[in-house]
PDB file of N, CA and C in Angstrom:
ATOM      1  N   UNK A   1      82.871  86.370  98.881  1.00  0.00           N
ATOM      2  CA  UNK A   1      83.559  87.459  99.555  1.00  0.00           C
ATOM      3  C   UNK A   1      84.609  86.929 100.534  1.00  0.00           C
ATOM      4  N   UNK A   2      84.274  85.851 101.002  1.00  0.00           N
ATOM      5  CA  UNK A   2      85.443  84.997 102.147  1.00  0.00           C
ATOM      6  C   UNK A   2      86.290  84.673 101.885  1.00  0.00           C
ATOM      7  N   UNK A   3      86.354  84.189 100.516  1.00  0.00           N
ATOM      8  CA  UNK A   3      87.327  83.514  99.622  1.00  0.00           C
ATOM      9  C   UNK A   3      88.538  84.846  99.286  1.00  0.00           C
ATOM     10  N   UNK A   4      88.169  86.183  98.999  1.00  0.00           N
ATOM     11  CA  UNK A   4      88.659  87.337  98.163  1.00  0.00           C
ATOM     12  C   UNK A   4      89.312  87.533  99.769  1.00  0.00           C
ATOM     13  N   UNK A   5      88.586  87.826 101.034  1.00  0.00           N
ATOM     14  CA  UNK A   5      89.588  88.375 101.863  1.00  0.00           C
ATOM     15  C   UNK A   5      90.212  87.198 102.348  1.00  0.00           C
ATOM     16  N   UNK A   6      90.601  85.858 102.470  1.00  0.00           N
ATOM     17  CA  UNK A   6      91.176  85.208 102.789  1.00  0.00           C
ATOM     18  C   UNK A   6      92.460  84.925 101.924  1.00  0.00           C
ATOM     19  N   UNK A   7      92.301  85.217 100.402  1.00  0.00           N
ATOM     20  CA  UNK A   7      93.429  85.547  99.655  1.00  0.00           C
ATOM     21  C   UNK A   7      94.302  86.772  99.953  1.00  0.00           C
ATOM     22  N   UNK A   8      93.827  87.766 100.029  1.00  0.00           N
ATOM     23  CA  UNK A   8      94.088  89.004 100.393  1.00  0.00           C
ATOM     24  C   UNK A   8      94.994  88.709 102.066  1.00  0.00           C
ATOM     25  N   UNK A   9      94.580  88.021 102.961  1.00  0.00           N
ATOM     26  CA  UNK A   9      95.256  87.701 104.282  1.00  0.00           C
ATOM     27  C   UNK A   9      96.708  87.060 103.764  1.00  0.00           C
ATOM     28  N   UNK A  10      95.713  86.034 103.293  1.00  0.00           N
ATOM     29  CA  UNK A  10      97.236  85.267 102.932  1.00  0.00           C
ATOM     30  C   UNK A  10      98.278  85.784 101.940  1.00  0.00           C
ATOM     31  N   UNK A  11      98.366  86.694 101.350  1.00  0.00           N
ATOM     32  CA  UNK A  11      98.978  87.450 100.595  1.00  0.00           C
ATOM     33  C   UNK A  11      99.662  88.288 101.511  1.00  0.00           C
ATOM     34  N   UNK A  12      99.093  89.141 102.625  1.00  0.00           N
ATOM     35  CA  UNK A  12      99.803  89.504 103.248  1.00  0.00           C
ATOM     36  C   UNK A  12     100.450  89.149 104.048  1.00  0.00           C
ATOM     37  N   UNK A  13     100.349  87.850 104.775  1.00  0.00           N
ATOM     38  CA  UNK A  13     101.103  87.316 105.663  1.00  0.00           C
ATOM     39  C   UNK A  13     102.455  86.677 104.565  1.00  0.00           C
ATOM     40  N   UNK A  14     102.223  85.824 103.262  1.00  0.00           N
ATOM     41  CA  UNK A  14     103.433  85.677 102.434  1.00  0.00           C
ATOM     42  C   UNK A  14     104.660  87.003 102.400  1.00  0.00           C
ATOM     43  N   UNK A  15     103.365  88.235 102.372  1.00  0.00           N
ATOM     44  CA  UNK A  15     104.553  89.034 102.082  1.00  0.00           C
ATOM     45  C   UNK A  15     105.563  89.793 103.235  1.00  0.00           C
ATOM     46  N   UNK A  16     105.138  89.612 104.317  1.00  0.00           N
ATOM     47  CA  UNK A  16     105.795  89.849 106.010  1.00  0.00           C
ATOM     48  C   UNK A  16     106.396  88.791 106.297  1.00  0.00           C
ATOM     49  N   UNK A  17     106.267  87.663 105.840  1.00  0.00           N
ATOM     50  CA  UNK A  17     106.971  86.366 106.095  1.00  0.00           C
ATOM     51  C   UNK A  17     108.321  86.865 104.761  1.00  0.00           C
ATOM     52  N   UNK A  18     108.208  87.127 103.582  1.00  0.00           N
ATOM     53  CA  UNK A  18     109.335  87.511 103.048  1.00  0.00           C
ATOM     54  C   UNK A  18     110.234  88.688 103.192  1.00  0.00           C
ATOM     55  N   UNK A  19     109.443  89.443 104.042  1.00  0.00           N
ATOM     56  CA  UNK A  19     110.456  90.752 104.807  1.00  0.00           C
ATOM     57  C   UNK A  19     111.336  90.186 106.127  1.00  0.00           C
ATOM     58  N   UNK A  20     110.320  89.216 106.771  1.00  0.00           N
ATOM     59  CA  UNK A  20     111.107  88.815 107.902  1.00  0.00           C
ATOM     60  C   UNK A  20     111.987  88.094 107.548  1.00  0.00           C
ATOM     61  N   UNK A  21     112.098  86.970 106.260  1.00  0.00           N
ATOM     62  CA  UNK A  21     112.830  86.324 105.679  1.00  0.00           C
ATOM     63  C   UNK A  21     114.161  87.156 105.544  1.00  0.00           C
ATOM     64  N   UNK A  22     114.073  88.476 104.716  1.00  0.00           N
ATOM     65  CA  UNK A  22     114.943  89.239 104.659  1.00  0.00           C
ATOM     66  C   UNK A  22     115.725  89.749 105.440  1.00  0.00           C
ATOM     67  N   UNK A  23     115.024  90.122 106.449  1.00  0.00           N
ATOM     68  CA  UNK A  23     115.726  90.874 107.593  1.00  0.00           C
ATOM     69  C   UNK A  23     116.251  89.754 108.675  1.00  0.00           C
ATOM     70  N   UNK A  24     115.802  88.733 108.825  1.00  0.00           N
ATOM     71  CA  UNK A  24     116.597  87.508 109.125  1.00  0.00           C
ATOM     72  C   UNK A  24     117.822  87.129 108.596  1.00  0.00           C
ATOM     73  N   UNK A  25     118.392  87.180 107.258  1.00  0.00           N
ATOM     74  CA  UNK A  25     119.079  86.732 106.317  1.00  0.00           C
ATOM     75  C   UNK A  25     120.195  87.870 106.683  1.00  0.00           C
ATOM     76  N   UNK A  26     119.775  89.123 106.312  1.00  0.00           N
ATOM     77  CA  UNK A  26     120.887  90.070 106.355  1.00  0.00           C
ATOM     78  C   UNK A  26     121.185  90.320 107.840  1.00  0.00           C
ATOM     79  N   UNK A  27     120.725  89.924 108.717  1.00  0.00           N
ATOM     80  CA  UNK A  27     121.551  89.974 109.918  1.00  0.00           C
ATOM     81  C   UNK A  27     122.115  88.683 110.412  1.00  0.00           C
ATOM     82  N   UNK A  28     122.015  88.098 109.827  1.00  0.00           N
ATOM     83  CA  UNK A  28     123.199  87.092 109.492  1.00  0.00           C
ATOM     84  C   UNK A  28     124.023  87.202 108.986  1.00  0.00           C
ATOM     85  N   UNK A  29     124.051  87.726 108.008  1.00  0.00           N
ATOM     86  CA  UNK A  29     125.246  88.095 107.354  1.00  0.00           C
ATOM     87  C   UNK A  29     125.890  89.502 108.042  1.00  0.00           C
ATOM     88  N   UNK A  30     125.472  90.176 108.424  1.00  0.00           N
ATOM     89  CA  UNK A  30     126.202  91.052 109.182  1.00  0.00           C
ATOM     90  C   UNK A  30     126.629  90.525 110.234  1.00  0.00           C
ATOM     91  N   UNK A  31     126.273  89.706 111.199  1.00  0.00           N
ATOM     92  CA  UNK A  31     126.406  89.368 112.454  1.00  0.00           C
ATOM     93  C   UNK A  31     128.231  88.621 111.852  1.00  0.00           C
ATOM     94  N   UNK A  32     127.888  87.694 110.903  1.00  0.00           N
ATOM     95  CA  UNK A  32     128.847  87.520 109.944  1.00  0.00           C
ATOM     96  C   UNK A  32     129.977  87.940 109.648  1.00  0.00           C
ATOM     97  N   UNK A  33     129.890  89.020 108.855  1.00  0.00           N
ATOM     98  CA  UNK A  33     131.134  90.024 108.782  1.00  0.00           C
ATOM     99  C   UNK A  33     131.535  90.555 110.020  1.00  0.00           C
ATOM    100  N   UNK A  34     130.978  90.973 111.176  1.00  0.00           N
ATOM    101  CA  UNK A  34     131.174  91.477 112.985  1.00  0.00           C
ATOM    102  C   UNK A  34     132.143  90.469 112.766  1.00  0.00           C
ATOM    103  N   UNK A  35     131.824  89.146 112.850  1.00  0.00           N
ATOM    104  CA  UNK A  35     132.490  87.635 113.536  1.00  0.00           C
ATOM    105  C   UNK A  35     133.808  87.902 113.169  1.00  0.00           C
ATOM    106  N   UNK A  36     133.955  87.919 111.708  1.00  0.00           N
ATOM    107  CA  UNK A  36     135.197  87.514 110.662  1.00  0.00           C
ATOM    108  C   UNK A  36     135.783  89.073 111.287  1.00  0.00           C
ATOM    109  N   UNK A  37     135.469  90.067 111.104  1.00  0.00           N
ATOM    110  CA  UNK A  37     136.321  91.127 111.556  1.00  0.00           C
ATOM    111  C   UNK A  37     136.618  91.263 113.113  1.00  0.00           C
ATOM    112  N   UNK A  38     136.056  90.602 114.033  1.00  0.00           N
ATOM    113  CA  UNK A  38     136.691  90.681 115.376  1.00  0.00           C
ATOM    114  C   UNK A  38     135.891  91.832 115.949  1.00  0.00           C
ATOM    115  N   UNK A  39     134.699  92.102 115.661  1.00  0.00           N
ATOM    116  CA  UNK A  39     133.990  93.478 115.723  1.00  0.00           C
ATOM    117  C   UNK A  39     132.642  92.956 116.880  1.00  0.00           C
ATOM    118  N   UNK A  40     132.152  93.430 117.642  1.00  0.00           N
ATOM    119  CA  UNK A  40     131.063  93.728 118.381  1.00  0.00           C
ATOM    120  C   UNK A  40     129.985  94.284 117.937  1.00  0.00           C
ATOM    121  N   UNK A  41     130.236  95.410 117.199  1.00  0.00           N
ATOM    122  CA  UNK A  41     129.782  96.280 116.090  1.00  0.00           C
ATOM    123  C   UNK A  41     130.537  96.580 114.900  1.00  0.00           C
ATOM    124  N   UNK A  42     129.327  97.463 113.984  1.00  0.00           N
ATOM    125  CA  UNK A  42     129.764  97.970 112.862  1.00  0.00           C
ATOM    126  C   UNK A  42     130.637  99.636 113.154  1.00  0.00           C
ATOM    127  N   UNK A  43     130.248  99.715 114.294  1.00  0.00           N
ATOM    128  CA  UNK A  43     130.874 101.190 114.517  1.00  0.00           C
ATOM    129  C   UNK A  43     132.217 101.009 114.740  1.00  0.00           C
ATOM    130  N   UNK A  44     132.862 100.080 114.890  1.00  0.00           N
ATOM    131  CA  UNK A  44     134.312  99.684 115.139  1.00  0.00           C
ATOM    132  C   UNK A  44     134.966  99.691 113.880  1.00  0.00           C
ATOM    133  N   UNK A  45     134.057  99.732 112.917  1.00  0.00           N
ATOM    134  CA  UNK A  45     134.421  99.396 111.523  1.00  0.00           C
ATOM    135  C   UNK A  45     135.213 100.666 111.090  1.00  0.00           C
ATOM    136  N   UNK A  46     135.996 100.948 110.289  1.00  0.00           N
ATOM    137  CA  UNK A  46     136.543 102.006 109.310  1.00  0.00           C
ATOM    138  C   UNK A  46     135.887 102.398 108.125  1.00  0.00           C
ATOM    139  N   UNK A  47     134.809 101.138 108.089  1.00  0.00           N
ATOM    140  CA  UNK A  47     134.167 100.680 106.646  1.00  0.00           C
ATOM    141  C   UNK A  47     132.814 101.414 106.586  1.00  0.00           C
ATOM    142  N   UNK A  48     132.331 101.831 107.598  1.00  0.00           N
ATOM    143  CA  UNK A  48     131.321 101.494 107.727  1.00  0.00           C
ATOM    144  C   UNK A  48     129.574 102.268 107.433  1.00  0.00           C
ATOM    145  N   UNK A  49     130.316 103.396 106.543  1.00  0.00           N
ATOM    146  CA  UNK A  49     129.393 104.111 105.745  1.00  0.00           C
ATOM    147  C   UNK A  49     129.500 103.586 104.413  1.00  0.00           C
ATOM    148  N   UNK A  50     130.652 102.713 103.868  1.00  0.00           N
ATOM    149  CA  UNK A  50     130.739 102.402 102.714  1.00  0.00           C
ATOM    150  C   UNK A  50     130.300 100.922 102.267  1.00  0.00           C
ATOM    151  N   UNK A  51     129.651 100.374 103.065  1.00  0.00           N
ATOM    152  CA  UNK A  51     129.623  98.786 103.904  1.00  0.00           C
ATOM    153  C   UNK A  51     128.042  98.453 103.035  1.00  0.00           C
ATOM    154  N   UNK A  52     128.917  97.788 101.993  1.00  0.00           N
ATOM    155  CA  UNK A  52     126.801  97.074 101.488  1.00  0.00           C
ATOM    156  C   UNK A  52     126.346  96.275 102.152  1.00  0.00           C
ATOM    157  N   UNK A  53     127.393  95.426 103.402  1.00  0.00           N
ATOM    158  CA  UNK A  53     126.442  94.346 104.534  1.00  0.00           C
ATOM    159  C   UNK A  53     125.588  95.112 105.323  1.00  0.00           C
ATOM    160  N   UNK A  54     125.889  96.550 105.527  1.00  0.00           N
ATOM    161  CA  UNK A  54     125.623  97.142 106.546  1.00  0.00           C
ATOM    162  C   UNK A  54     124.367  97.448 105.957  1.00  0.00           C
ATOM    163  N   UNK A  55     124.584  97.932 104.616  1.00  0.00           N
ATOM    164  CA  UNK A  55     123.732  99.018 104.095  1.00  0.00           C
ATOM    165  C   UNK A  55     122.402  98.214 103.667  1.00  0.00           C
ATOM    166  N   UNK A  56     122.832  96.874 103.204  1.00  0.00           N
ATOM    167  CA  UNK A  56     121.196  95.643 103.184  1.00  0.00           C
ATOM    168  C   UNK A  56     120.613  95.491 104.289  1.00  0.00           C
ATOM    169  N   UNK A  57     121.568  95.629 105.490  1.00  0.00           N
ATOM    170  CA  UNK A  57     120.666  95.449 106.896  1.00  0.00           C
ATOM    171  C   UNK A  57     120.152  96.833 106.954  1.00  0.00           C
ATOM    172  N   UNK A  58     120.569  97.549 106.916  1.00  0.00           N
ATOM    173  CA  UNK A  58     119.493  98.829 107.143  1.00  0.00           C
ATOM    174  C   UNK A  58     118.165  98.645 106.629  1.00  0.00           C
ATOM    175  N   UNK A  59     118.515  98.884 105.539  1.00  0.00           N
ATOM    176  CA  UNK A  59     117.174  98.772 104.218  1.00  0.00           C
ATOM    177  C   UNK A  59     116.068  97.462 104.259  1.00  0.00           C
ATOM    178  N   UNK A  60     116.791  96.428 105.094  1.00  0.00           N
ATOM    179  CA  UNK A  60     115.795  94.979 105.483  1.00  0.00           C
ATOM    180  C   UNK A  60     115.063  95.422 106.564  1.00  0.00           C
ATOM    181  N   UNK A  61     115.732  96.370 108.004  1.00  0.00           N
ATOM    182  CA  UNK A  61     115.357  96.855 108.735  1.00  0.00           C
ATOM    183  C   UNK A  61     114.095  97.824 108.468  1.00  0.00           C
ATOM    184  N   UNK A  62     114.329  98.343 107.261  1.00  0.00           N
ATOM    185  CA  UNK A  62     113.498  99.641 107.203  1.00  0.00           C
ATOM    186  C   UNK A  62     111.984  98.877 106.668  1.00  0.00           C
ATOM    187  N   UNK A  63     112.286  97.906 105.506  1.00  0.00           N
ATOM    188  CA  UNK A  63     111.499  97.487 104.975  1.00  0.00           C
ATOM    189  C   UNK A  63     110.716  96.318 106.165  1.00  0.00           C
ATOM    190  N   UNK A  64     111.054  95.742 106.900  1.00  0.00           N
ATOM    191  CA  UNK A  64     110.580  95.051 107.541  1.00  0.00           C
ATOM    192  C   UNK A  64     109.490  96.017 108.242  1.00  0.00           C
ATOM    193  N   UNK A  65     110.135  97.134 108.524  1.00  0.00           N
ATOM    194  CA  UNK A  65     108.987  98.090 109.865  1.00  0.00           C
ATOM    195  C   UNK A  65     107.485  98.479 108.989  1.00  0.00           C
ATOM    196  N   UNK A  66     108.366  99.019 107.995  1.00  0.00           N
ATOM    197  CA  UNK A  66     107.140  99.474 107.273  1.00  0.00           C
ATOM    198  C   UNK A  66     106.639  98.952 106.127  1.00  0.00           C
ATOM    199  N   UNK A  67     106.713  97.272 106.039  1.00  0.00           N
ATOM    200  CA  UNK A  67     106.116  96.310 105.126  1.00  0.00           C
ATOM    201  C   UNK A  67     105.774  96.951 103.856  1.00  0.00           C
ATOM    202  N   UNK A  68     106.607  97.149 103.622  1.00  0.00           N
ATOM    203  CA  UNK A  68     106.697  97.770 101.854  1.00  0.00           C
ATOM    204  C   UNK A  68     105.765  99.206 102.061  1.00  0.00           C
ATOM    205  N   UNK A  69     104.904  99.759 103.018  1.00  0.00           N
ATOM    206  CA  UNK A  69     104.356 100.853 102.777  1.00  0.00           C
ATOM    207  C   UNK A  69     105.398 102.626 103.144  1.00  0.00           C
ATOM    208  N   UNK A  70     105.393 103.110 102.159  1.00  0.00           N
ATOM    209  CA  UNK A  70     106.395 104.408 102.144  1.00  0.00           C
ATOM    210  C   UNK A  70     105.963 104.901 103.041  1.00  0.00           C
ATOM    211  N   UNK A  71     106.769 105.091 103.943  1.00  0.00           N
ATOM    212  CA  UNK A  71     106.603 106.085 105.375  1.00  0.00           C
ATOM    213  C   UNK A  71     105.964 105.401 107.168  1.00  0.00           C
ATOM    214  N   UNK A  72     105.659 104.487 106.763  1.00  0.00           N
ATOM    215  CA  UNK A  72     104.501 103.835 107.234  1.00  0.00           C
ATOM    216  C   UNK A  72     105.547 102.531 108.246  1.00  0.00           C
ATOM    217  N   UNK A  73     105.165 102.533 109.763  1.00  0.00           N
ATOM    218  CA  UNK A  73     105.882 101.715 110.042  1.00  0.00           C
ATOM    219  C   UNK A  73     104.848 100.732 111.227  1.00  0.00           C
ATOM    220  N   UNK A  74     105.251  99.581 111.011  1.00  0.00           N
ATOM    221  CA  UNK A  74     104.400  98.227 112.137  1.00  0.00           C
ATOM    222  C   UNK A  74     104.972  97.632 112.992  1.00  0.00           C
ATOM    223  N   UNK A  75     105.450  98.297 113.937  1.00  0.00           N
ATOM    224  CA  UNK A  75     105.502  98.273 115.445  1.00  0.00           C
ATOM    225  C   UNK A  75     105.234  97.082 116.400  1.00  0.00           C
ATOM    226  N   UNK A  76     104.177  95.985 115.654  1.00  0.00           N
ATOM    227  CA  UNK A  76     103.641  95.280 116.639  1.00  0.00           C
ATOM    228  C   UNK A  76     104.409  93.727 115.952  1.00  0.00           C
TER     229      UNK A  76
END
């Protein structure tokens, strides 16, 4: 039984370590595009409902909170 939830841990920590991975990555790359455009923010942008840098950081954001569960967000 130790063995089954210690897989199960470590499965979940792989998979929060690859959200944080994510959401690390794409705000880099946004921070990125800010740089190259002379921007502080994305709200300075013209772009910026149409913006797939923007729009992966959202969605890394979202997925990071709520670790793949629909609706569901982890706070801590």
């Amino acid at each position: 039984m130790e063995i089954g939830k210690q897989f199960l841990e470590d499965s979940q920590n792989t998979q929060r370590d690859s959200y944080t991975q994510m959401l690390l990555s794409s705000k880099q790359e946004l921070q990125q595009c800010q740089n190259q455009h002379g921007f502080s923010s994305c709200m300075q942008c013209h772009s910026i409902f149409e913006c797939q840098v923007r729009t992966r950081y959202v969605n890394a954001v979202y997925e990071s909170m709520n670790r793949g569960q629909v609706g569901d967000f982890d706070f801590n």
